[in-house]
Protein backbone atom coordinates (compact mmCIF):
# COMPACT_ATOMS: atom_id res chain seq x y z
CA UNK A 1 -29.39 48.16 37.32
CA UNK A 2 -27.39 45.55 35.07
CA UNK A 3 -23.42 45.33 36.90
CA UNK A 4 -20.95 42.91 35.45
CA UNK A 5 -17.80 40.91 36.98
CA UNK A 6 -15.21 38.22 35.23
CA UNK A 7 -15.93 34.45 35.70
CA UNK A 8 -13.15 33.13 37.64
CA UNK A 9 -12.46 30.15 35.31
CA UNK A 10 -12.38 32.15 31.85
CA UNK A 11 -12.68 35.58 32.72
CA UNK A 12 -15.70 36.05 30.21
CA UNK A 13 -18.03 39.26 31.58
CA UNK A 14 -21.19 37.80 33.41
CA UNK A 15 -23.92 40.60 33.61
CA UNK A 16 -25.59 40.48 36.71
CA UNK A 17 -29.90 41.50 37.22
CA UNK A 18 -29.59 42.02 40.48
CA UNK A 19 -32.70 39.82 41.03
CA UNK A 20 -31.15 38.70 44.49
CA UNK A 21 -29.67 34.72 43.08
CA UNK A 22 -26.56 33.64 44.29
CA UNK A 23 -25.04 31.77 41.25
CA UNK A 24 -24.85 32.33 37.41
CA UNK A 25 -24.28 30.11 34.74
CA UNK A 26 -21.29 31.65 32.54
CA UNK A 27 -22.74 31.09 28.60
CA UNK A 28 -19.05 30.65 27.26
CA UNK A 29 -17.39 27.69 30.03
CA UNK A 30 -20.89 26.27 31.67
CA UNK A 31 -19.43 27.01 34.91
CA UNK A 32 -21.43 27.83 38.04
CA UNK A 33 -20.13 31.10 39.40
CA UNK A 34 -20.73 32.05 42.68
CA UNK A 35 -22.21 36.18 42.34
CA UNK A 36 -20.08 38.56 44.74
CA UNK A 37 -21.94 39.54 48.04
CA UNK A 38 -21.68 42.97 46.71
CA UNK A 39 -23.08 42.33 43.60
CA UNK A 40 -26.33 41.11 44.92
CA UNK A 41 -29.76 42.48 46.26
CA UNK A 42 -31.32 41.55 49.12
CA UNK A 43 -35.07 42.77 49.10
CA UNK A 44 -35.55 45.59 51.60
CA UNK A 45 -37.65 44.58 55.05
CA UNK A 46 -37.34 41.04 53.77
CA UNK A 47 -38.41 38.55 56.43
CA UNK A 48 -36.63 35.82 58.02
CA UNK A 49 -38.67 32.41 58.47
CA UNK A 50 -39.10 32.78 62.16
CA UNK A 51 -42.07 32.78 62.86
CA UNK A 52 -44.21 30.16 64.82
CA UNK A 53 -40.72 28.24 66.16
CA UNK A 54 -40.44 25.68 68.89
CA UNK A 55 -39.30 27.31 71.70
CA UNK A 56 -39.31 24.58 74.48
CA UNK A 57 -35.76 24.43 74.59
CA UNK A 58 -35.22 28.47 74.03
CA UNK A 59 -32.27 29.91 74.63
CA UNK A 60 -31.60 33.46 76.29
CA UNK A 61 -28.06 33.24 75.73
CA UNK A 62 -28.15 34.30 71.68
CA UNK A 63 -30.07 36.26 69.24
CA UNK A 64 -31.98 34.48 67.61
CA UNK A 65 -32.51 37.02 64.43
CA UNK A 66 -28.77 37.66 64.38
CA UNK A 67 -27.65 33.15 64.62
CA UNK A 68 -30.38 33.37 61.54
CA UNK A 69 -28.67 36.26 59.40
CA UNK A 70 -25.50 34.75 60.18
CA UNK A 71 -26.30 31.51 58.90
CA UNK A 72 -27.88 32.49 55.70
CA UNK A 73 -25.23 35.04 55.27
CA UNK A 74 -22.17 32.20 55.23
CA UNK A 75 -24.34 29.85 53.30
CA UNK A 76 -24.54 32.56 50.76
CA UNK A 77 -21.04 33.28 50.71
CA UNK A 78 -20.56 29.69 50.00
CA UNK A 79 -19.20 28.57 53.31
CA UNK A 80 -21.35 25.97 54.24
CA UNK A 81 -19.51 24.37 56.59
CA UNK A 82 -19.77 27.00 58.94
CA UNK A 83 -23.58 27.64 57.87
CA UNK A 84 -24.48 23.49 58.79
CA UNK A 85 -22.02 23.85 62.46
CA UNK A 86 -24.12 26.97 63.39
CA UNK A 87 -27.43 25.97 62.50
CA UNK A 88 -26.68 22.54 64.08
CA UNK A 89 -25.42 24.90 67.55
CA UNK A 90 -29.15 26.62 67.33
CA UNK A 91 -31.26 23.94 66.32
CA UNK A 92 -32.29 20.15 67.09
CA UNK A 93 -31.30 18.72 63.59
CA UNK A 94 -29.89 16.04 61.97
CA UNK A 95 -26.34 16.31 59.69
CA UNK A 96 -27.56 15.64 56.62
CA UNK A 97 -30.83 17.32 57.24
CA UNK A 98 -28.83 20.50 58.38
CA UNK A 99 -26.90 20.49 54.82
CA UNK A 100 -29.74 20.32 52.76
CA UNK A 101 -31.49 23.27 54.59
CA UNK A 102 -28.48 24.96 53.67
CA UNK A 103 -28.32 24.72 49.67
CA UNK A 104 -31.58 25.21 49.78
CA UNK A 105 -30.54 28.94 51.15
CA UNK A 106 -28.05 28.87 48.48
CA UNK A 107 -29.95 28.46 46.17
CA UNK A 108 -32.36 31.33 47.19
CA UNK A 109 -35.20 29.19 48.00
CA UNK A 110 -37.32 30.20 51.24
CA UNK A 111 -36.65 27.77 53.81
CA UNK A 112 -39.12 26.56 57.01
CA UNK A 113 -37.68 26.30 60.02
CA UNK A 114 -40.80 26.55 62.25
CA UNK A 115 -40.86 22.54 63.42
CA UNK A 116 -37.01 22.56 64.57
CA UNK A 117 -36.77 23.07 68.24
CA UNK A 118 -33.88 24.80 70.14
CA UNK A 119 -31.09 23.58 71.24
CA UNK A 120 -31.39 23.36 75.02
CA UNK A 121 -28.69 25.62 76.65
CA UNK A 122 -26.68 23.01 78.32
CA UNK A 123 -24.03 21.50 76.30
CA UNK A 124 -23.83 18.19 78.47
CA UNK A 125 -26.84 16.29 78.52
CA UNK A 126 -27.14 13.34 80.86
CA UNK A 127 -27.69 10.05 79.78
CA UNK A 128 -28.99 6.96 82.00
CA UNK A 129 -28.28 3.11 81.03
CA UNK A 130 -29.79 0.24 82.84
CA UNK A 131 -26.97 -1.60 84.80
CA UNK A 132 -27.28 -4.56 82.37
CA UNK A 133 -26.11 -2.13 79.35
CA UNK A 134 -23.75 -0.46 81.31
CA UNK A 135 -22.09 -3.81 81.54
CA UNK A 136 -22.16 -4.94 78.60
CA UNK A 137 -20.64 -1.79 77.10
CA UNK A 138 -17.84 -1.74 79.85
CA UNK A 139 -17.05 -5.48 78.89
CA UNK A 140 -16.99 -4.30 74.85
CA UNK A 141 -14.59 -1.65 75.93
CA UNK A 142 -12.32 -3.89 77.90
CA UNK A 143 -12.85 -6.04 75.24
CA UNK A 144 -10.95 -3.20 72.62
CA UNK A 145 -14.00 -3.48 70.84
CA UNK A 146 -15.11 0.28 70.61
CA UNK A 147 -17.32 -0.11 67.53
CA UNK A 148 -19.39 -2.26 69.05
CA UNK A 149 -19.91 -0.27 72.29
CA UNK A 150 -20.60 2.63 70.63
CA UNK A 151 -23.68 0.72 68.50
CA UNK A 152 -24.79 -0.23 71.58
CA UNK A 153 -24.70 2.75 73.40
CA UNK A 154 -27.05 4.44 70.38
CA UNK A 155 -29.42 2.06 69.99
CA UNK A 156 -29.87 2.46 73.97
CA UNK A 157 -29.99 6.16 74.07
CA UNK A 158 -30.87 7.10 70.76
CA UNK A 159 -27.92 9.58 71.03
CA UNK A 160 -25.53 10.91 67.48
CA UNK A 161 -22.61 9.07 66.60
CA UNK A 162 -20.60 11.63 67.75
CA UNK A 163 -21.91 11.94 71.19
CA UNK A 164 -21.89 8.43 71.53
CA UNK A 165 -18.57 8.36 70.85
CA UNK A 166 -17.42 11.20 73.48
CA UNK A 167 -19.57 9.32 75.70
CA UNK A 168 -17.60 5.73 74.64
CA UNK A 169 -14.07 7.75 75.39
CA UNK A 170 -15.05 9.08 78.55
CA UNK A 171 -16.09 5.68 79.55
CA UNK A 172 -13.22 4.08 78.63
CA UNK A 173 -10.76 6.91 80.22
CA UNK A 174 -12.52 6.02 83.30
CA UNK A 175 -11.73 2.28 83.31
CA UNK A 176 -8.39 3.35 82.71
CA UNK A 177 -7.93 4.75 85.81
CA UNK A 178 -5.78 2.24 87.69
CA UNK A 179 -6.83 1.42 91.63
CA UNK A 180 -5.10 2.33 94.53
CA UNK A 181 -2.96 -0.99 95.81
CA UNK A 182 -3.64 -1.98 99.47
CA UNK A 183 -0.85 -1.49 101.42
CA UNK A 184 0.11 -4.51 104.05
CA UNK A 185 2.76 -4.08 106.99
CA UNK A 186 4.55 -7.37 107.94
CA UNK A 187 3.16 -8.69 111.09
CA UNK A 188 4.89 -11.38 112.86
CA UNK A 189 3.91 -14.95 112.66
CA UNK A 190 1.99 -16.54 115.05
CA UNK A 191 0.56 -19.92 114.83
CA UNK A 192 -2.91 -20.42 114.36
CA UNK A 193 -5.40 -23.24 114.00
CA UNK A 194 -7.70 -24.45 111.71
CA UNK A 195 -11.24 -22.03 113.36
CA UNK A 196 -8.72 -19.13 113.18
CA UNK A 197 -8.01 -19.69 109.74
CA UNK A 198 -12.00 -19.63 108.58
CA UNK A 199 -11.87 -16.65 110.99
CA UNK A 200 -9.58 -14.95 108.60
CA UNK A 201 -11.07 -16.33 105.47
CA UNK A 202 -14.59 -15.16 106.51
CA UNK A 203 -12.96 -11.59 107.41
CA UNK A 204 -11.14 -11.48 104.13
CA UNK A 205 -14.23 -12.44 102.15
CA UNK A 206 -15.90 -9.43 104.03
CA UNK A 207 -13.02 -6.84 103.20
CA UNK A 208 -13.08 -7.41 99.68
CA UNK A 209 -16.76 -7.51 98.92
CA UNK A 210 -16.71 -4.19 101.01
CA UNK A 211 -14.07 -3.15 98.73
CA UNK A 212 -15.83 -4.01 95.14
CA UNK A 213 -18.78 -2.06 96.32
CA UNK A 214 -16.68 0.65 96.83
CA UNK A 215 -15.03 0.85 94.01
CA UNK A 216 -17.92 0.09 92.23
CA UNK A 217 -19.67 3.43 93.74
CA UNK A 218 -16.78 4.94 92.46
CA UNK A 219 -17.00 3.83 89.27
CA UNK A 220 -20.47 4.56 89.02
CA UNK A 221 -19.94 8.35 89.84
CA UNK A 222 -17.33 8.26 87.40
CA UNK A 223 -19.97 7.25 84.76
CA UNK A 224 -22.78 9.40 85.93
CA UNK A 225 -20.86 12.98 86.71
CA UNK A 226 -17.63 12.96 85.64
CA UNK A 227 -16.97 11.28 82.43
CA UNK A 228 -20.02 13.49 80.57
CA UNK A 229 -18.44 16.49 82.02
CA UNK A 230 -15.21 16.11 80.91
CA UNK A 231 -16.09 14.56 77.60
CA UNK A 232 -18.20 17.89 77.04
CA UNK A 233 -15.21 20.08 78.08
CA UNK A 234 -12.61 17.93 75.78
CA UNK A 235 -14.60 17.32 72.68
CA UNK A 236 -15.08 19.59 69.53
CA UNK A 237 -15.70 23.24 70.59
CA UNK A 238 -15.06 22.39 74.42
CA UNK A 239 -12.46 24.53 77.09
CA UNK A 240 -9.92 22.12 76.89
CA UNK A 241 -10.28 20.68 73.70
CA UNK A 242 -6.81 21.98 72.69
CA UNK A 243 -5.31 20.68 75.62
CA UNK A 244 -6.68 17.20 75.10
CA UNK A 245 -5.80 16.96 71.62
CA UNK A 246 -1.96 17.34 72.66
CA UNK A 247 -1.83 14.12 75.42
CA UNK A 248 -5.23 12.16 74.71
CA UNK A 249 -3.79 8.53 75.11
CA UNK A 250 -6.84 7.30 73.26
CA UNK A 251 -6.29 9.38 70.16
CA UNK A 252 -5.19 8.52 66.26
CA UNK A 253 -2.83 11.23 66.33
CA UNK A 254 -1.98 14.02 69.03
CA UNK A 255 -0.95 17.99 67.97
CA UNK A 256 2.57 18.19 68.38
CA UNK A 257 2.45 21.59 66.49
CA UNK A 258 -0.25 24.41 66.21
CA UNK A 259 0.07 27.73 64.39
CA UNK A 260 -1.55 31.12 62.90
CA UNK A 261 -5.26 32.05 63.45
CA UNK A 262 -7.78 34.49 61.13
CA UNK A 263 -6.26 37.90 59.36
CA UNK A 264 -4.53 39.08 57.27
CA UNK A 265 -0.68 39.75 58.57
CA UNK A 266 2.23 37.43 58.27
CA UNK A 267 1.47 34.22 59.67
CA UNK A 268 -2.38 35.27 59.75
CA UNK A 269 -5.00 33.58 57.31
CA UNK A 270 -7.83 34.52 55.34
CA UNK A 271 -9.44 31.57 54.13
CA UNK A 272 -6.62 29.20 54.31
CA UNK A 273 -7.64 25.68 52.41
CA UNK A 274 -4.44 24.20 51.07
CA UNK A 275 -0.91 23.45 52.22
CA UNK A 276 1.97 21.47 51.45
CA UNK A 277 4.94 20.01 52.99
CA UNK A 278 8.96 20.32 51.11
CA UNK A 279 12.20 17.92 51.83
CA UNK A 280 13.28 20.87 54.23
CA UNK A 281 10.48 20.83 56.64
CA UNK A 282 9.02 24.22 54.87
CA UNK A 283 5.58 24.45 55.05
CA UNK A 284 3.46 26.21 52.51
CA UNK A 285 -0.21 27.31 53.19
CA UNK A 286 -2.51 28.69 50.47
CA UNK A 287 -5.46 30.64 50.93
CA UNK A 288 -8.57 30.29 48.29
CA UNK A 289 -9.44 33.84 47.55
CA UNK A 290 -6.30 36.01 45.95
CA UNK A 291 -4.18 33.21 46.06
CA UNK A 292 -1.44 34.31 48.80
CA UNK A 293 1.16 31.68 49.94
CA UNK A 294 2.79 31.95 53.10
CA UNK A 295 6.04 30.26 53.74
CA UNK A 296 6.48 28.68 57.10
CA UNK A 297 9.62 26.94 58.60
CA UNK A 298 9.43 23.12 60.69
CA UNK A 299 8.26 25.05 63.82
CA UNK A 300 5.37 27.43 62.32
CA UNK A 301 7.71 30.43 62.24
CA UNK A 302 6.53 32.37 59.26
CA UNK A 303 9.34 33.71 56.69
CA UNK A 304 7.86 34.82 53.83
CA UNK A 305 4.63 35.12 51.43
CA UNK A 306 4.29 35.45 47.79
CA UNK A 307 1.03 35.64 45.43
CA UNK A 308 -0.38 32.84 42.71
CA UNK A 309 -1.76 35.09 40.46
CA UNK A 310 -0.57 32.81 37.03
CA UNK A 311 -1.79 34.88 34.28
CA UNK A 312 -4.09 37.55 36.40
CA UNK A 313 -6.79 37.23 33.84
CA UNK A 314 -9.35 37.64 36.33
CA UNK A 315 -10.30 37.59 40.24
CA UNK A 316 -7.71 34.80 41.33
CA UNK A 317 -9.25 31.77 42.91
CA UNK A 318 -6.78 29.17 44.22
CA UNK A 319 -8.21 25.73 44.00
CA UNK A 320 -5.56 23.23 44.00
CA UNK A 321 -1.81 23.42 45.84
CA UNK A 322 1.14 20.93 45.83
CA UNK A 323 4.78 21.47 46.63
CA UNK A 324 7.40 18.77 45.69
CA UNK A 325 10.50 17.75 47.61
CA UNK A 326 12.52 20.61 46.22
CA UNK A 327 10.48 23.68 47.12
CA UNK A 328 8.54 23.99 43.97
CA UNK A 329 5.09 25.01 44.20
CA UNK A 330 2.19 23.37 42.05
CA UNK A 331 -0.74 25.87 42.12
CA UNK A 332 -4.24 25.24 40.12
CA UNK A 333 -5.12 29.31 39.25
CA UNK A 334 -8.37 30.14 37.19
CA UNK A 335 -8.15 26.51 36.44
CA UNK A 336 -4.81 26.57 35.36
CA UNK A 337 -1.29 24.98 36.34
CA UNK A 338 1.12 26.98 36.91
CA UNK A 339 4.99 26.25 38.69
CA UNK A 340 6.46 28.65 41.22
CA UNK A 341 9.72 28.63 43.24
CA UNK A 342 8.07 28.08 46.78
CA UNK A 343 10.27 29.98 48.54
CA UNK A 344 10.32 33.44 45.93
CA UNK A 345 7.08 32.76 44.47
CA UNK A 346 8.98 32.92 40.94
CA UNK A 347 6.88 31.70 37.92
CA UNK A 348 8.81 28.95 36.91
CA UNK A 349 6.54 27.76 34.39
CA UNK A 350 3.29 26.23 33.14
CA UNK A 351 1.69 22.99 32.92
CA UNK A 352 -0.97 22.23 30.17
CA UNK A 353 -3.81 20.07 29.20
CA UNK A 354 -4.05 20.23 24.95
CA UNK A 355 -8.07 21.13 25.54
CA UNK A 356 -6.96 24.50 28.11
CA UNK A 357 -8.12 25.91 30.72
CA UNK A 358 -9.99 23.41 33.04
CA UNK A 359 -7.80 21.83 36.15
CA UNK A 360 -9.16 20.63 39.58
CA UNK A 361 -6.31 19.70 42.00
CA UNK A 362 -2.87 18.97 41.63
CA UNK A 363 -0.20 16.60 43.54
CA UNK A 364 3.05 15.58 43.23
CA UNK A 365 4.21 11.91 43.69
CA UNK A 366 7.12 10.62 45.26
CA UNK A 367 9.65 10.51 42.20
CA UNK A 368 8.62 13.94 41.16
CA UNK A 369 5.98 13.49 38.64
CA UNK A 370 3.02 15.40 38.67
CA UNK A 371 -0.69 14.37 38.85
CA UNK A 372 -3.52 16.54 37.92
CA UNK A 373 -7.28 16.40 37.70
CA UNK A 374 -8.64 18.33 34.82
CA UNK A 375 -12.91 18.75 34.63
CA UNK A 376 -13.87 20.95 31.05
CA UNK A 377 -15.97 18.68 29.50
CA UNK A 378 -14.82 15.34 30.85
CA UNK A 379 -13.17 14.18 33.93
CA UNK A 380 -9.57 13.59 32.82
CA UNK A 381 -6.40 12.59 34.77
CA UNK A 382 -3.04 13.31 33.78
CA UNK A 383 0.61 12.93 34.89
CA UNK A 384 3.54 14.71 33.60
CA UNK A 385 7.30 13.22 34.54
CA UNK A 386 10.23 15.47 35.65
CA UNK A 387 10.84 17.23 32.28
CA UNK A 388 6.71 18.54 32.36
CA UNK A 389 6.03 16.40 29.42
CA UNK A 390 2.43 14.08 29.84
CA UNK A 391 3.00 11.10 29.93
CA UNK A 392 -0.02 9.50 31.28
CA UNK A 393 -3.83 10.57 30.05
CA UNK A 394 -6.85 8.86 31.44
CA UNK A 395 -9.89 10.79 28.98
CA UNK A 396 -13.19 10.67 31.16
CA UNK A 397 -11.55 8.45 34.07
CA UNK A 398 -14.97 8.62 36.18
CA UNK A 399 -17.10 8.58 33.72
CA UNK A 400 -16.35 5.68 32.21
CA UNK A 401 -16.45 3.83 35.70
CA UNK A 402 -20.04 5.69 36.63
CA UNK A 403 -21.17 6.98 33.59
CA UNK A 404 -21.47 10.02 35.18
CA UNK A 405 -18.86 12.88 34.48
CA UNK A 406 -17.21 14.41 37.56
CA UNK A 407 -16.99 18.39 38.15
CA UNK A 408 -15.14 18.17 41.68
CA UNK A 409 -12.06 16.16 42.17
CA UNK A 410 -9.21 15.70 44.61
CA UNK A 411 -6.10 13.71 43.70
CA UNK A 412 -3.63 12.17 45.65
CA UNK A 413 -0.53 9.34 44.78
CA UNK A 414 1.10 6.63 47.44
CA UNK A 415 4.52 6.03 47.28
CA UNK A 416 3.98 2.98 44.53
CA UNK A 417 2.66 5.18 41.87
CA UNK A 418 -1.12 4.43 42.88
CA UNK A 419 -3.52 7.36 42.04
CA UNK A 420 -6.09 8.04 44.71
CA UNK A 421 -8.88 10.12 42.91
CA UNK A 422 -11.97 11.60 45.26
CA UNK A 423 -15.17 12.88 43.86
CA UNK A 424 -17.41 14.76 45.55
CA UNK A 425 -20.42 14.10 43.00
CA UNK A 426 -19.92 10.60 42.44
CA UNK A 427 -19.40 9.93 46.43
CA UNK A 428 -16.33 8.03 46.02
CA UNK A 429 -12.05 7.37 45.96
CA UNK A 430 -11.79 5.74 42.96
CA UNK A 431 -8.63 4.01 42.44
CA UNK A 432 -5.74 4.28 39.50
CA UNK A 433 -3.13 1.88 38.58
CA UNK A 434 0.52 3.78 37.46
CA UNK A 435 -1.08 2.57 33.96
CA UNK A 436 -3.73 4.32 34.37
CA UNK A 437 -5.69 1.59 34.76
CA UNK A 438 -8.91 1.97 37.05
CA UNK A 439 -8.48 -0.90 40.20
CA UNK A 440 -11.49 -0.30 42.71
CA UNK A 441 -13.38 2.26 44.46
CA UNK A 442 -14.79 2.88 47.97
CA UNK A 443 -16.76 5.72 50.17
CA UNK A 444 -20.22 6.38 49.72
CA UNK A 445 -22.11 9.76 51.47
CA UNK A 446 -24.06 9.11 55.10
CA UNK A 447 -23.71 9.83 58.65
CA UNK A 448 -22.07 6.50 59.47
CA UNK A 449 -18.30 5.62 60.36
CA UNK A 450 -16.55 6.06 56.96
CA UNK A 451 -19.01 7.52 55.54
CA UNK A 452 -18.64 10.77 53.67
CA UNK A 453 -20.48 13.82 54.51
CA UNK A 454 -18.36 16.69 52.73
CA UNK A 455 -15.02 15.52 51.75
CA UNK A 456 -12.10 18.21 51.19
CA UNK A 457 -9.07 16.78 50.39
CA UNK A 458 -7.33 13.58 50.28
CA UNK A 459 -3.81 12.29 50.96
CA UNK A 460 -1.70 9.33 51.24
CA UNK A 461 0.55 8.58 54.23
CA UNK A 462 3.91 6.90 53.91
CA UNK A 463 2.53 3.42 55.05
CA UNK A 464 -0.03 3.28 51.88
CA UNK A 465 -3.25 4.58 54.15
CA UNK A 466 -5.73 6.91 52.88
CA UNK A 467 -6.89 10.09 54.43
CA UNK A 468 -10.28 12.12 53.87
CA UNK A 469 -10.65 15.70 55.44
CA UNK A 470 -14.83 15.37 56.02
CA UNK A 471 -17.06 17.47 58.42
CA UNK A 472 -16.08 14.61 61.41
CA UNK A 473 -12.23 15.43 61.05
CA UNK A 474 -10.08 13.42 59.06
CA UNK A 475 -10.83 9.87 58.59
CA UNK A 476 -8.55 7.14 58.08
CA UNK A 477 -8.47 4.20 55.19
CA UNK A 478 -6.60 1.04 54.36
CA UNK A 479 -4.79 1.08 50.64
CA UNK A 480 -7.64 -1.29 49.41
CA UNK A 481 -10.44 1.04 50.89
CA UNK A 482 -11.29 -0.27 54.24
CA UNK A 483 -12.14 2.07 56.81
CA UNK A 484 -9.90 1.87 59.99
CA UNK A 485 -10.60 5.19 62.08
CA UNK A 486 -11.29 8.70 62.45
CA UNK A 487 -8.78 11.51 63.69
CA UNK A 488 -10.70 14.00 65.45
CA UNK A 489 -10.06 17.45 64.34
CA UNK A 490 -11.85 20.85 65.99
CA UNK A 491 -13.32 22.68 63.58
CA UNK A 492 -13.75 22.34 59.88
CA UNK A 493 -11.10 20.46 58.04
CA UNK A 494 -9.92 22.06 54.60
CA UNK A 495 -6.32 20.87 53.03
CA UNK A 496 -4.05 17.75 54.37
CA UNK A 497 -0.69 16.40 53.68
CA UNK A 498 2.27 14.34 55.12
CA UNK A 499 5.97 15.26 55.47
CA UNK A 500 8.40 12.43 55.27
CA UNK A 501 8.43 11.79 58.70
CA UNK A 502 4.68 10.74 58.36
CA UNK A 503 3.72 13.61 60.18
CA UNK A 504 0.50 14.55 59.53
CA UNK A 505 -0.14 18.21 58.30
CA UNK A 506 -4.06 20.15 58.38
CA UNK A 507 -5.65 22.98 57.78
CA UNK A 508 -8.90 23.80 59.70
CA UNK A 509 -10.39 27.07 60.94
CA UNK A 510 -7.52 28.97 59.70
CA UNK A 511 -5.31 27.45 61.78
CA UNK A 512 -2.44 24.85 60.66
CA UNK A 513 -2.34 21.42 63.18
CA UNK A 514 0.58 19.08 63.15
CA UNK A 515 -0.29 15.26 64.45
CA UNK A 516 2.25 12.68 65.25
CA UNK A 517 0.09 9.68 64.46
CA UNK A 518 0.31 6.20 66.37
């Protein structure tokens, strides 16, 4: 049975076979449209590549059939964040490994699981280094060179760059820890000769190699028992990982502000990606699907909500979200720009590109002009000043650096006019003058510390540095593309933005996080 639904870009009726793919290719825009879940068939008694699995490591404590459905069912909804974190919490496998086994559900092809083993049930595993490694990496950390320490620490374990770094922190919390001072009463003087004073010396001498040892042994527990357990209980997904996020000393940034969780009430969110920050500390969250808008004030109380539905020629898909100092609202729709009053959600207006339909993201720079990223048939970028007239147009701005059109952008602006443009395809921020003229570029895709594995969005702080939200959490740039550090985030990192206190605004498991960064 043949059943039809609208693209989302230009609502043009896709007929659907039912022949169980996830995408379609619309014949009137070229784009790839995701196929609602309802809309598809899955083949009766179907069944699920289990067979013949590793089970070492097994673990009583899930279902494995159900951990499988769910996986393939949020890769197919096209949430493969989640998909790549659970199959990552089931199995032994790499990042990047983990995402390619997870298009290749998407894209309905069957997938063969049966070398990956289990992931053992213990969330903490113990790792031993000789003494002479343990040293050096204690003298790196002292040192302030983490980097370094956390290299080393891999190459001697062989553990993930994350672990390593958990492992790194705990470490270094430990040294931290400042020794107890010996406490000395007066005693009154008494003269004493020479073979009392090498009495004293040799007694002294004792004392304090006595004391190193000790300390030492305490140190050494520290490493050993204490410092894995409470890096396991304080890192992503751990008891007290909220708690440690608010007063870890070694931090980027700690939460001074947390809000909201999943549903669908006031000051509840369904797929909330995007938010925004105005001159009166309101904040603004958008969710993807049905394009709500919920208005929050400085301290997460919610006040209102409104719906960016532009034109409503179609199933409304919100894709890009900026507000500027005043309270107005920039929203990409069905690949459209429209203008609302933020606080109302009154259409105020429309922005255009002279080709249509076909914007990405959207952002508004400091003086009130307006940047968007528009993808049809070439990658353009475009600004418009106050009065919504454009009056900057870069045709093809990737392609003519990469010679490779881009279909996924994010766009963001410093504070001197610079335009920050990320592409997922071409793996990298590529860099605008005001003039429109293109500067540099940086990022590239892989596991490694600046790195990009899935990059969301992209902002600019008021100091010039450039933000990422990846799978890691958000990581942290200098103006000219070096990479400086990596905020820590729990959970999957969607939409970021600043205030004009610097503060330091995200959006990640349908939750909104406020960081005071150091």
């Amino acid at each position: 049975m043949v059943e039809s639904f609208s693209c989302p870009n230009c609502s043009a009726p896709l007929d659907v076979d039912g022949d169980g793919s996830t995408t379609i290719k619309c014949p009137y825009c070229n784009s790839s449209v995701i196929i609602p879940v309802e809309l598809r068939v899955r083949k009766l008694n179907e069944p699920l590549p289990t067979a013949n699995l590793n089970t070492y490591n097994a673990r009583p404590d899930i279902d494995l059939t159900e951990r499988l459905l769910s996986i393939r069912e949020k890769a197919m909804a096209g949430d493969e964040i989640e998909a790549i974190r659970s199959l990552r919490s089931t199995f032994v496998i790499g990042l990047k490994d983990a995402k390619s086994l997870v298009e290749a559900i998407q894209r309905g092809e069957e997938v063969d699981i049966r070398d990956l083993e289990l992931v053992s049930p213990a969330s903490i595993q113990s790792t031993t280094l000789d003494s002479s490694t343990m040293h050096k990496t204690m003298e790196l950390i002292l040192a302030g060179d983490k980097i370094e320490a956390i290299r080393l620490f891999r190459e001697s374990t062989g553990a993930g760059l994350k672990d390593a770094k958990d492992a790194i922190d705990g470490i270094e919390a430990a040294l931290s820890v400042s020794q107890p001072e010996m406490i000395h009463e007066p005693q009154p003087f008494q003269p004493f000769s020479t073979h009392d004073q090498e009495i004293k010396v040799s007694v002294k001498n004792s004392f304090t190699g006595r004391n190193c040892l000790i300390i030492g042994f305490i140190i050494f527990l520290l490493m050993v028992i204490v410092v894995p357990i409470l890096a396991g209980m304080t890192s992503q997904g751990g008891p007290l990982a909220g708690i440690w996020a608010r007063i870890n000393p070694f931090a980027v940034g700690n939460v001074t502000l947390q809000f909201g969780q999943e549903g669908t009430g006031p000051g509840y969110f369904t797929e909330a990606r995007f938010i925004s920050v105005d001159n009166n500390g309101h904040i603004f969250v958008g969710e993807f699907s049905g394009g709500r808008v919920q208005v929050f004030d400085e301290n997460g109380i919610y006040i209102t909500e409104w719906k960016a539905t532009g034109e409503e020629t179609g199933d409304i898909y919100l894709s890009g979200m900026a507000a500027d100092r005043e309270g107005a609202v920039y929203t990409v729709i069905g690949s459209m720009l429209y203008v609302y009053d933020g606080m109302n959600g009154s259409l105020l207006g429309r922005l255009d590109h002279p080709d249509g339909w076909g914007f990405d993201d959207v952002s508004v720079a400091p003086d009130g002009s307006v940047v968007a990223v528009w993808y049809k048939s070439t990658d353009d970028l475009l600004r418009y000043d106050r009065n919504g007239d454009i009056d900057l147009w870069v045709e093809n701005a990737i392609g003519n650096v990469t010679n490779d059109s881009e279909m996924n952008m994010r766009v963001a602006v410093d504070g001197t006019g610079n335009i920050y443009d990320l592409a997922y395809f071409n793996e990298g921020v590529f860099i605008f003058s005001p003039a429109g003229k293109y500067i540099s570029r940086f990022g590239s895709r892989g596991d490694e510390d600046g790195q990009f594995t899935s990059p969301r969005s992209i902002a600019v702080d008021n100091l010039g540095k450039v933000y990422i939200a990846d799978f890691p959490g958000v990581m942290i740039y200098a103006s000219d593309g070096r990479y400086l550090d990596t905020l820590q985030v729990n959970g999957a990192v969607m939409g970021i933005t600043f205030d004009d206190q610097n503060n330091l605004y995200v959006v990640v498991d349908n939750q909104v996080l406020r960081f005071k960064l150091k």
